[in-house]
Protein backbone atom coordinates (compact mmCIF):
# COMPACT_ATOMS: atom_id res chain seq x y z
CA UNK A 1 168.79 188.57 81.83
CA UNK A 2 171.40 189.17 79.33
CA UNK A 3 175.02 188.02 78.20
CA UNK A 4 177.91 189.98 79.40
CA UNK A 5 181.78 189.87 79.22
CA UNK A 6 184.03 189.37 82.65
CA UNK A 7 187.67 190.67 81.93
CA UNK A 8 190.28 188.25 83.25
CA UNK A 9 194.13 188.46 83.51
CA UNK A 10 194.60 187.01 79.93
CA UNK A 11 191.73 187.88 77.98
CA UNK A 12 187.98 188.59 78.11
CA UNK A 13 184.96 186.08 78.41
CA UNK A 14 181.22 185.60 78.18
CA UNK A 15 178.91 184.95 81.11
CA UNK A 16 175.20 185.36 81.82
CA UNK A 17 173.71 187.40 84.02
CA UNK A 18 170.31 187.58 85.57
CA UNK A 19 169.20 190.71 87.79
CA UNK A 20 166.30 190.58 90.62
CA UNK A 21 163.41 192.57 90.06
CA UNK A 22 164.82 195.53 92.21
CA UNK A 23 167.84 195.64 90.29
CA UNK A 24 170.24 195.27 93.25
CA UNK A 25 171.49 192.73 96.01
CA UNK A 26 174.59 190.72 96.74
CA UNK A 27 175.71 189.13 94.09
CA UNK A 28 176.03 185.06 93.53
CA UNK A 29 178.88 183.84 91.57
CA UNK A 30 177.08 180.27 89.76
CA UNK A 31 179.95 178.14 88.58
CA UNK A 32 179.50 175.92 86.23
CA UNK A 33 179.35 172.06 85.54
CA UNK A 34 181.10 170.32 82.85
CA UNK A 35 178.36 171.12 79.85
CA UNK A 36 179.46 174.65 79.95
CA UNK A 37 176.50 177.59 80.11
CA UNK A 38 173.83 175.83 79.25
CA UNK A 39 169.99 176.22 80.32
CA UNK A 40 170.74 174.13 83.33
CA UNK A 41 172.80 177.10 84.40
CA UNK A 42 170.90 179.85 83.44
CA UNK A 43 167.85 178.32 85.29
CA UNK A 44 169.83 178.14 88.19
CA UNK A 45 170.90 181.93 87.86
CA UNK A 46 167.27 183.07 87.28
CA UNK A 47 166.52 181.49 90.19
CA UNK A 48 169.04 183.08 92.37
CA UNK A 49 168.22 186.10 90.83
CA UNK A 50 164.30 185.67 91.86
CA UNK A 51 165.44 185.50 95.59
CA UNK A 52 167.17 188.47 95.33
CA UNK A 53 170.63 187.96 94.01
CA UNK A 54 172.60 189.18 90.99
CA UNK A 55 173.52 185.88 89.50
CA UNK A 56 176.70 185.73 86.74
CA UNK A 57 177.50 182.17 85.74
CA UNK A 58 181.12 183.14 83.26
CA UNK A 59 181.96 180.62 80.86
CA UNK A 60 185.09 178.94 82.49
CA UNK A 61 185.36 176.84 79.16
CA UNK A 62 186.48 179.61 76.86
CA UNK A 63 189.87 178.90 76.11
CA UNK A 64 188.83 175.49 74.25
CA UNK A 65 185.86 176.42 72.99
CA UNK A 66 184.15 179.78 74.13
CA UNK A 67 180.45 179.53 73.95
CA UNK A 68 179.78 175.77 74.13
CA UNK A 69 176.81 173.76 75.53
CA UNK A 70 175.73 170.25 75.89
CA UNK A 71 173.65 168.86 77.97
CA UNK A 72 173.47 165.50 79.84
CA UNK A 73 171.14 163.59 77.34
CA UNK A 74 173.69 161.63 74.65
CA UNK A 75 176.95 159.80 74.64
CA UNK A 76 178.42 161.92 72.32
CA UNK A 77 177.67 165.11 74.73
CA UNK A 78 179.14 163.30 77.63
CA UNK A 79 181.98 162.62 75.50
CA UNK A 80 182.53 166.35 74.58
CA UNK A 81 182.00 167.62 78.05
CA UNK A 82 184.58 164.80 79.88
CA UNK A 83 187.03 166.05 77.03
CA UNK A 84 186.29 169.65 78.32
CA UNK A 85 186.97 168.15 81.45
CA UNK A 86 189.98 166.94 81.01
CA UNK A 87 191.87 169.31 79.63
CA UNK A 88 190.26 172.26 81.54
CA UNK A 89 193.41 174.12 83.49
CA UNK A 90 191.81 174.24 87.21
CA UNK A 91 194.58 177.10 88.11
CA UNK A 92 193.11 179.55 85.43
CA UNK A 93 189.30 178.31 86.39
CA UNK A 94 190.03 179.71 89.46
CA UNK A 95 191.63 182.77 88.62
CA UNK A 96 188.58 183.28 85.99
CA UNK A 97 186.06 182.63 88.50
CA UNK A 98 187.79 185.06 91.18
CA UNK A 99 187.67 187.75 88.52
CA UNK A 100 184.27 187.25 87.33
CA UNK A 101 183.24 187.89 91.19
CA UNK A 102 185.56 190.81 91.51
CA UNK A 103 184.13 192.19 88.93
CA UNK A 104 180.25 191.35 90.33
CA UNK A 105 181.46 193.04 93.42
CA UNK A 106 181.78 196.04 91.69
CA UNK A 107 178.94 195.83 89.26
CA UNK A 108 175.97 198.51 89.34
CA UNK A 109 173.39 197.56 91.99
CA UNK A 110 175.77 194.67 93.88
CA UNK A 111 175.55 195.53 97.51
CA UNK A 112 179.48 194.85 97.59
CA UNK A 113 178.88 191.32 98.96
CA UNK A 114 179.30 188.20 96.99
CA UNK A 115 179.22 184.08 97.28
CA UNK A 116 180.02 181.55 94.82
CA UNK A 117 178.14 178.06 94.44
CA UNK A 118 178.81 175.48 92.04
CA UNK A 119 177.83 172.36 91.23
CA UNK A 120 180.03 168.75 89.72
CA UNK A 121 183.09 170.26 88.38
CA UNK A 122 181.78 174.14 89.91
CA UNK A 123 181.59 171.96 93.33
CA UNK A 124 185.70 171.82 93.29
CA UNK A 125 185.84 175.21 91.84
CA UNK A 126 183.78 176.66 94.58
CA UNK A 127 186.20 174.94 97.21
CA UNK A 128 188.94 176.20 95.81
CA UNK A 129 187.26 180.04 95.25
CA UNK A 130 186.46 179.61 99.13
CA UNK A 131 190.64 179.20 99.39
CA UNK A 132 191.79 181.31 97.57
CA UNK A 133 189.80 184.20 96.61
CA UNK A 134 187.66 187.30 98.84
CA UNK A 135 184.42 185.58 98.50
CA UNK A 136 182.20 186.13 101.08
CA UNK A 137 180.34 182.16 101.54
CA UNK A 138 180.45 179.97 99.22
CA UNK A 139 178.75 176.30 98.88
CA UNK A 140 179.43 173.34 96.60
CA UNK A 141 177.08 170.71 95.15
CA UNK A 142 179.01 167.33 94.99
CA UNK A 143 182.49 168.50 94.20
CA UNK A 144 184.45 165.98 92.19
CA UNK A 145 188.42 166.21 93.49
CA UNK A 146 188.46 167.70 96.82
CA UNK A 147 190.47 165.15 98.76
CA UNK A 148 193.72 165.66 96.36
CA UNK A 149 193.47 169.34 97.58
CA UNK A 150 193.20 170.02 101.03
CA UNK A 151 196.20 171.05 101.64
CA UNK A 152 194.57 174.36 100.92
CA UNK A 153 191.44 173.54 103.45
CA UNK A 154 193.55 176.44 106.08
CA UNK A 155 193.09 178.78 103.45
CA UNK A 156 189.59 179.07 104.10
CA UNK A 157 188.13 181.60 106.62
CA UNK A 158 184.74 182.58 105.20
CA UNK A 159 181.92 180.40 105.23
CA UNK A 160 181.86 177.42 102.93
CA UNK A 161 178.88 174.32 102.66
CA UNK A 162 179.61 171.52 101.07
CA UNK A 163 176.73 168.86 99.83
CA UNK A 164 177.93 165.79 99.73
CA UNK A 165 175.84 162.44 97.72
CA UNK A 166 177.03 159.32 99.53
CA UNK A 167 176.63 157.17 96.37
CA UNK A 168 178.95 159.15 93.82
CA UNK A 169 180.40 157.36 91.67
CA UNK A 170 182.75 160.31 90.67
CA UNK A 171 183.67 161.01 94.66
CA UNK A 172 183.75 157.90 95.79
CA UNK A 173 183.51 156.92 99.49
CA UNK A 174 187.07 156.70 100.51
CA UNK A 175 187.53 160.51 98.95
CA UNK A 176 184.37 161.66 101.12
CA UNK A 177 185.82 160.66 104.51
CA UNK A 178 188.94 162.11 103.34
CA UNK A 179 187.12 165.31 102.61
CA UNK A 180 185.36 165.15 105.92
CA UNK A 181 188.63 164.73 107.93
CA UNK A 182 190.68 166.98 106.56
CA UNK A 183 188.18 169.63 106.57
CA UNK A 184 187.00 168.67 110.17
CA UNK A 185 189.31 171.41 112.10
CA UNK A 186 187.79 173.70 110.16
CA UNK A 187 185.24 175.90 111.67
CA UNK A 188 184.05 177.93 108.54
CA UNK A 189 183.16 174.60 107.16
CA UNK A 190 179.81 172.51 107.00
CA UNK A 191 179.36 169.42 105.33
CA UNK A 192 176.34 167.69 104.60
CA UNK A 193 175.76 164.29 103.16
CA UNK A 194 172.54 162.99 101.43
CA UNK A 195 172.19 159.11 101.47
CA UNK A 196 171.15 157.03 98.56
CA UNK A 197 171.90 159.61 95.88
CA UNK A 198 174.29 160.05 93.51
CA UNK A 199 175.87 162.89 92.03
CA UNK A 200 174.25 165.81 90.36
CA UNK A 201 171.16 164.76 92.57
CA UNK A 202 170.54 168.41 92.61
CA UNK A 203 170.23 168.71 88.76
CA UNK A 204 166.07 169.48 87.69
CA UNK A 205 165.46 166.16 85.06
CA UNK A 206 168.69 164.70 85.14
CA UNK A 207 169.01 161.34 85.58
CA UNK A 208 170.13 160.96 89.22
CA UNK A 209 168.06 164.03 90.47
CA UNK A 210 166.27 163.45 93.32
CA UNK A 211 163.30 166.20 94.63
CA UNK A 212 163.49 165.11 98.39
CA UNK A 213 167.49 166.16 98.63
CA UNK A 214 167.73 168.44 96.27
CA UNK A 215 165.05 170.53 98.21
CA UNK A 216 166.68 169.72 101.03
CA UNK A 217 170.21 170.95 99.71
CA UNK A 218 168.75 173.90 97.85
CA UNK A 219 166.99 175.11 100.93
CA UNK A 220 170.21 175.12 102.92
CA UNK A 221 172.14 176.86 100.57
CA UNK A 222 169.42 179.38 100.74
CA UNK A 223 169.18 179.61 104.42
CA UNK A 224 173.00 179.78 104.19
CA UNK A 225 173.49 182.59 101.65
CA UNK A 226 170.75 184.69 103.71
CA UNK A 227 172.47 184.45 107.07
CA UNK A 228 176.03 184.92 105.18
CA UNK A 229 175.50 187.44 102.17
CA UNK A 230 172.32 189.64 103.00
């Protein structure tokens, strides 16, 4: 486990990386939600990393403030991390995110393939990696913005998973049947919905997590990356 540096098109930025055991695999690009790199995320890459992946979770944030994390547990963080939010440039996410798994591609030990899942605001991000960048499957965890951007839903030919929580507040249920029917023509596309939760179900001691569906999600997202990355 250790903190590198990705090199991007306009500068350089942090990330954290954790390694399986053996030292090699595909790697798994973990994209972040709106608290930054926090322990949420790093969990999530030591995780991936104990089933076999080399995990990097870059710190899309680092143009407003490089290093930051809150977590979910006071007003004021929620404050901080909607203002993140807010005035995060999705454009350069993506570009940051597709050269944070370039360079994971490359990285000693990667087996040359390499996913991306994310989660709240690294559930959009993932969609629009799947678009627009040479990952090889990708999944999202309750995206938040999806329906204003499937015009790009032809762009994607590798697998992508979505996991959708039919009570979101933040994707509401008019934007989820939007999602579902513009994506529908789409072959490389699942979707899967989880009734009576809301979003970030998936998140360990959050408030809205819920054990039944996020085991549910989590194991298939790992059924998927197995059939799609090993």
């Amino acid at each position: 486990m250790a903190d590198i540096n990705i090199q991007g098109a306009d500068g350089s930025f942090g990330a954290y990386l954790a390694t399986p055991a053996s030292g090699s695999g595909p790697g798994l690009l973990v994209i972040q939600e709106i608290f930054g790199v926090n322990q949420v995320m790093r969990d999530l890459c030591d995780n991936f990393a104990a089933q076999g992946y080399i995990a990097v979770c870059p710190d899309l944030f680092w143009r407003q403030q490089p290093g930051i994390e809150l977590s979910d547990m006071t007003e004021a963080e929620w404050g901080r991390a909607f203002a993140l939010y807010q005035g995060f440039d999705m454009d350069q996410g993506v570009a940051d995110a597709g050269a944070a798994l370039e360079q994971l591609r490359g990285s000693d030990g990667c087996s040359g393939k390499v996913g991306a899942v994310g989660y709240c605001l690294g559930g959009m991000l993932a969609y629009l990696v799947a678009a627009r960048t040479k990952a090889d499957a990708s999944v999202g965890y309750y995206g938040v913005g999806m329906q204003d951007a499937l015009g790009e839903a032809g762009n994607i030919s590798a697998p992508h998973m979505m996991h959708l929580a039919e009570l979101d507040k933040f994707c509401p249920p008019e934007a989820q049947s939007a999602i579902k029917d513009g994506l529908a023509a789409n072959t490389s596309v699942t979707i899967h919905s989880y009734p009576n939760v809301d979003h970030a179900f998936a998140r360990t001691g959050g408030e809205h997590f819920d054990a039944a569906a996020a085991n549910e999600a989590n194991t298939r997202t790992a059924e998927f990356f197995a059939q799609n990355l090993a």
